[in-house]
Protein backbone atom coordinates (compact mmCIF):
# COMPACT_ATOMS: atom_id res chain seq x y z
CA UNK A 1 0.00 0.00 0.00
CA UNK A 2 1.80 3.44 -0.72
CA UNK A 3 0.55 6.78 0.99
CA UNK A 4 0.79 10.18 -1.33
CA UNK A 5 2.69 12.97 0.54
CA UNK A 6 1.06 15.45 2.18
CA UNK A 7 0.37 18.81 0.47
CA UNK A 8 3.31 20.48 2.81
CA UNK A 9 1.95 24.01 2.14
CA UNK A 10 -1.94 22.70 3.13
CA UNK A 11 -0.65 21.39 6.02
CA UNK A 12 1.27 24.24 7.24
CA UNK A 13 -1.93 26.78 6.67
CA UNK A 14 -4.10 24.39 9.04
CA UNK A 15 -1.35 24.52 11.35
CA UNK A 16 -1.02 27.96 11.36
CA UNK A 17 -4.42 28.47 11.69
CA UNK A 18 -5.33 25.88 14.46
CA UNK A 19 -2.20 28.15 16.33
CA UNK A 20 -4.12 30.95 15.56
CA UNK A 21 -7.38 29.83 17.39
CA UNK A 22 -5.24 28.49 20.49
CA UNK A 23 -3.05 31.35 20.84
CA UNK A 24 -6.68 33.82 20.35
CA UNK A 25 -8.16 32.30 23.41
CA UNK A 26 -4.98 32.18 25.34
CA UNK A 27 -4.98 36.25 24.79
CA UNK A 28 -8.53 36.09 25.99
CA UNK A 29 -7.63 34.00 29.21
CA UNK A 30 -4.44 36.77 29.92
CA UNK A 31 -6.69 39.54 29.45
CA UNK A 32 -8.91 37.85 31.83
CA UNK A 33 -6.47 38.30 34.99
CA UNK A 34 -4.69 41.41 33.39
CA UNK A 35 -3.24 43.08 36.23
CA UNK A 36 -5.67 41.43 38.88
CA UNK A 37 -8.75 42.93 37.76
CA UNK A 38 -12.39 42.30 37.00
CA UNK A 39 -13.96 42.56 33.19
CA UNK A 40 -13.36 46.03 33.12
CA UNK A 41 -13.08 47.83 29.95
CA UNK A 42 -10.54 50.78 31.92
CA UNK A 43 -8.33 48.02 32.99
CA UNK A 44 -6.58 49.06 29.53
CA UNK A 45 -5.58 52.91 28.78
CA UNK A 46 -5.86 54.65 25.80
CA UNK A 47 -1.97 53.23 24.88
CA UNK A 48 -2.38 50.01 25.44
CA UNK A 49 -5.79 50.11 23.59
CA UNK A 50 -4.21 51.46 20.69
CA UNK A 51 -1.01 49.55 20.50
CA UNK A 52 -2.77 46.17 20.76
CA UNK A 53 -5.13 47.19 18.16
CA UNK A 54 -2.43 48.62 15.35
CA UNK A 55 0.38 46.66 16.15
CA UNK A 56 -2.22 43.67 15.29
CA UNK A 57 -2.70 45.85 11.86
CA UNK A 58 0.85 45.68 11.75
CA UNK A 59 1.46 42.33 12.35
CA UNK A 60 -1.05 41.54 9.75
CA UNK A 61 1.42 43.31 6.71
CA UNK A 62 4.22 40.92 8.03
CA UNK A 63 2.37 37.95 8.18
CA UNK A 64 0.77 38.65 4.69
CA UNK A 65 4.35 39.63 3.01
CA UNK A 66 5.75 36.12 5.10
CA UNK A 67 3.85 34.14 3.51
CA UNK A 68 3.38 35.52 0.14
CA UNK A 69 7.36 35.26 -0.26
CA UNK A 70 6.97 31.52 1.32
CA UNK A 71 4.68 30.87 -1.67
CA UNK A 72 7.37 31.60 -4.34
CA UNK A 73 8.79 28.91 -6.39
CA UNK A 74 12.51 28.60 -5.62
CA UNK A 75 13.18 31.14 -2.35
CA UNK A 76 16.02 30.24 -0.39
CA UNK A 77 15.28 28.02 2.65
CA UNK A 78 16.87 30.96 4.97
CA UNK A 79 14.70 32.98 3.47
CA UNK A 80 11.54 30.71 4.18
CA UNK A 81 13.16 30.20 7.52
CA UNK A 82 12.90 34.20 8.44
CA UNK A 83 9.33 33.97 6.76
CA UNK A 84 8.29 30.85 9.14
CA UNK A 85 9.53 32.35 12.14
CA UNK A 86 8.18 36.23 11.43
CA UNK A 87 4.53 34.38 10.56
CA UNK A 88 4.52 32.16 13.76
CA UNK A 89 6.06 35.25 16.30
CA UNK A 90 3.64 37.80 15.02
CA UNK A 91 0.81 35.54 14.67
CA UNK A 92 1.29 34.91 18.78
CA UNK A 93 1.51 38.22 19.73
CA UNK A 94 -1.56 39.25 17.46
CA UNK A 95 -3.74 36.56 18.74
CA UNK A 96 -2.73 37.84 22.39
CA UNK A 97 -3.35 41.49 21.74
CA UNK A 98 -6.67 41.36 20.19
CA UNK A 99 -7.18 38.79 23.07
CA UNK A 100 -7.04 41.48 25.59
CA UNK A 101 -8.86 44.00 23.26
CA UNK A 102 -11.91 40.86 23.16
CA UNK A 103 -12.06 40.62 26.89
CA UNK A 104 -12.09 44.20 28.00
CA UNK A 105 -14.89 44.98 24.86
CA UNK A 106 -12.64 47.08 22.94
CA UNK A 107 -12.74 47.08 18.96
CA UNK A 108 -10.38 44.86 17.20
CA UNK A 109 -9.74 47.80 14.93
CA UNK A 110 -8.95 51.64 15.80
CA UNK A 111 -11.28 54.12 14.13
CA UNK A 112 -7.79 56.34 14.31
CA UNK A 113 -4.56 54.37 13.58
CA UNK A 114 -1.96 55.62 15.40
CA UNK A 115 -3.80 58.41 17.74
CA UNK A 116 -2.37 57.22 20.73
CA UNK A 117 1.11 58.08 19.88
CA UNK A 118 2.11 61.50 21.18
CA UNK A 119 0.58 64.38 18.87
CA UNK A 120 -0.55 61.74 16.76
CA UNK A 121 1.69 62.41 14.00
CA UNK A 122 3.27 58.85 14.27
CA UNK A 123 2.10 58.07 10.62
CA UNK A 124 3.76 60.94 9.34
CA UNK A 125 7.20 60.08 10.52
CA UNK A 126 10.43 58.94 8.39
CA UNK A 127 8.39 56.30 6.10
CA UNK A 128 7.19 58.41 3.59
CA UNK A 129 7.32 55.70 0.84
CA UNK A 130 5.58 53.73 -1.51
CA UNK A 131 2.37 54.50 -3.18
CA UNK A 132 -1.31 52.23 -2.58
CA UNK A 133 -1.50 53.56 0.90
CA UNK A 134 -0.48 57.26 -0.03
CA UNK A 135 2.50 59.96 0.31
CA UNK A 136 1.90 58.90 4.07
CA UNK A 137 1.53 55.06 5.11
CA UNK A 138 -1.18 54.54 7.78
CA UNK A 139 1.71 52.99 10.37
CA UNK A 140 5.21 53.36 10.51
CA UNK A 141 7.47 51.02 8.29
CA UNK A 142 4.65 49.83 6.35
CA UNK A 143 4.47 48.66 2.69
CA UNK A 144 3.00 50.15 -0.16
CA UNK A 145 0.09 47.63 -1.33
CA UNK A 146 1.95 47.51 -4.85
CA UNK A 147 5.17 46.68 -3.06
CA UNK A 148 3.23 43.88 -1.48
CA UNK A 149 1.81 42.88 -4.79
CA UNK A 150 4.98 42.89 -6.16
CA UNK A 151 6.34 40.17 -4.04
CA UNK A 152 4.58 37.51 -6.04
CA UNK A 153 5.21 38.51 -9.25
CA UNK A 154 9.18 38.84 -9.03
CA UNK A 155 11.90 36.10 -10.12
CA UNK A 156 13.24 34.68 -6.48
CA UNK A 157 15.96 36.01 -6.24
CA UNK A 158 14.73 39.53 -6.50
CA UNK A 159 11.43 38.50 -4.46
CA UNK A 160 13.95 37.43 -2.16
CA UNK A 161 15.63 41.41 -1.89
CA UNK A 162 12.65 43.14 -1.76
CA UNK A 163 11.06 40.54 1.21
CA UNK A 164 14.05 41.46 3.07
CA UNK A 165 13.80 45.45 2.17
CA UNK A 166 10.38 45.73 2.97
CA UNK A 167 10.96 43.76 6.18
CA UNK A 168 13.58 45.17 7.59
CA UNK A 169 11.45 48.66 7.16
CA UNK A 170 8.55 46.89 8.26
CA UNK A 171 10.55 45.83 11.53
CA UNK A 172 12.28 49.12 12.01
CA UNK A 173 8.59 50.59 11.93
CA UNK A 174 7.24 48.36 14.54
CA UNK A 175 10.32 49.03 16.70
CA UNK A 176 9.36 52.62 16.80
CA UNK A 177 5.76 52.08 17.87
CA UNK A 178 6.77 49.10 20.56
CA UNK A 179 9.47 51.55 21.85
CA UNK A 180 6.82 54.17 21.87
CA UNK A 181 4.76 52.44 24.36
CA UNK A 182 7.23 51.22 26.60
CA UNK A 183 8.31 54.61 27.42
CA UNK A 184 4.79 55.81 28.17
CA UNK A 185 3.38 56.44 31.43
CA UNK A 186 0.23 55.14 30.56
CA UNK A 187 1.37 51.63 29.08
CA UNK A 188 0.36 49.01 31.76
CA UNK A 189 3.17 46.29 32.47
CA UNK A 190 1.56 43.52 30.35
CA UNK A 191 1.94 45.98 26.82
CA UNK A 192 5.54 47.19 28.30
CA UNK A 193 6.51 43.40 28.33
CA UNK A 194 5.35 42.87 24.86
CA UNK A 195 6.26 45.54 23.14
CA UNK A 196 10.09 45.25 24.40
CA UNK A 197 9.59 41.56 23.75
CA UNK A 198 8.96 42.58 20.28
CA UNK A 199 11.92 45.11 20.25
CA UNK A 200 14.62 42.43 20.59
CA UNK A 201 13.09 39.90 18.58
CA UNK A 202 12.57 42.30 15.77
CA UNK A 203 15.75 43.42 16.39
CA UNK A 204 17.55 40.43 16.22
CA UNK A 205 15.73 39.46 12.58
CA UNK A 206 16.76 42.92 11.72
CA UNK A 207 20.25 41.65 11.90
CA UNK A 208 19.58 38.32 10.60
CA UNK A 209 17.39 39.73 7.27
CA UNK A 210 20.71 42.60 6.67
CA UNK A 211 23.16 40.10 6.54
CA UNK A 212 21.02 38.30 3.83
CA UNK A 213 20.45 41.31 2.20
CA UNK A 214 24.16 41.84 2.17
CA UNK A 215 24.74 38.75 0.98
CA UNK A 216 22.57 39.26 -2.03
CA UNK A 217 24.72 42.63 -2.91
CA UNK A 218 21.76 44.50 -1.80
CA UNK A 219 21.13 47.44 0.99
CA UNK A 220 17.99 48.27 3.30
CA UNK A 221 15.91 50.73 1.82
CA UNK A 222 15.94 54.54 2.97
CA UNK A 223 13.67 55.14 6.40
């Protein structure tokens, strides 16, 4: 009797997604004893409201450009590698953010992206780039949606560049916002944990993704 082998891609997207689900109502069971307190939608400020909700809107640009790049004939296994590890990182801390946001009855969603960050002029920073989403992208670091298109349509080798290009923006972005609530006064201690979680492990692919850019005779695009 022989056995067909599995479709490795299928099998990785239920995965993925079963993660997803698990790691969802994990957020939902922190949330529930966040800092000691009862379902109480002011057990979150107004930072760690709107971190958890665009970070999530940031993760979701990394995930999507992970695994677009992971669906391209003939990328580099380091290169699926960072993609694996950037789609199962951000897909955790997503599922716990909008966990919290679930519990205490906040939207999933801000009705102002990036109001929370002093003067709310965070979108306007040093990531004017791309076009799609504008002179001015909604979050910092974030791709255009024809540099995300892009992606796809590219031999690998130069999908594999512009991944890296975008992502290392992408990272350098969400290292701004993360750093951005850890140094305010109003960020509770379970957002300041995350967010400088997410500054050394975004960090650390930062390094990781530059020396494969170098590698390929290319540099990080301008911030």
């Amino acid at each position: 009797m022989s056995f067909s082998r599995p479709d490795v891609p299928l099998v990785r997207a239920v995965v993925v997604a079963a993660t997803a689900a698990l790691l969802l109502t994990m957020g939902v069971v922190v949330g529930a004893v966040w800092a000691g307190r009862d379902h109480d939608s002011s057990a979150m400020s107004v930072s760690d409201i709107g971190f958890a909700q665009d970070m999530s809107a940031h993760h979701d640009q990394a995930i999507l450009m992970s695994r677009t790049i992971g669906a391209v004939p003939g990328v580099a296994p380091q290169i699926r590698g960072v993609a694996d590890r950037i789609v199962h990182t951000q897909t955790a801390e997503s599922a716990t953010m909008r966990g919290w946001l679930q519990w205490f009855d906040h939207p999933i969603t801000a009705a102002e992206p990036m109001s929370w960050m002093a003067g709310g002029d965070a979108r306007h920073g040093d990531t004017q780039h791309g076009d799609g989403l504008g002179s001015h992208p909604p979050m910092p670091g974030m791709a255009s949606i024809d540099e995300v298109g892009r992606l796809s349509a590219l031999p690998p080798t130069d999908a594999e560049i512009l991944f890296l290009q975008l992502m290392i923006r992408h990272h350098r972005g969400g290292m701004s916002m993360a750093q951005t609530a850890y140094n305010d006064a109003r960020t509770g201690s379970a957002t300041k944990d995350l967010a400088l979680m997410m500054i050394g492990d975004q960090g650390d692919e930062i390094g990781l993704m530059t020396m494969l850019l170098k590698e390929r005779g290319a540099d990080p695009l301008p911030t």
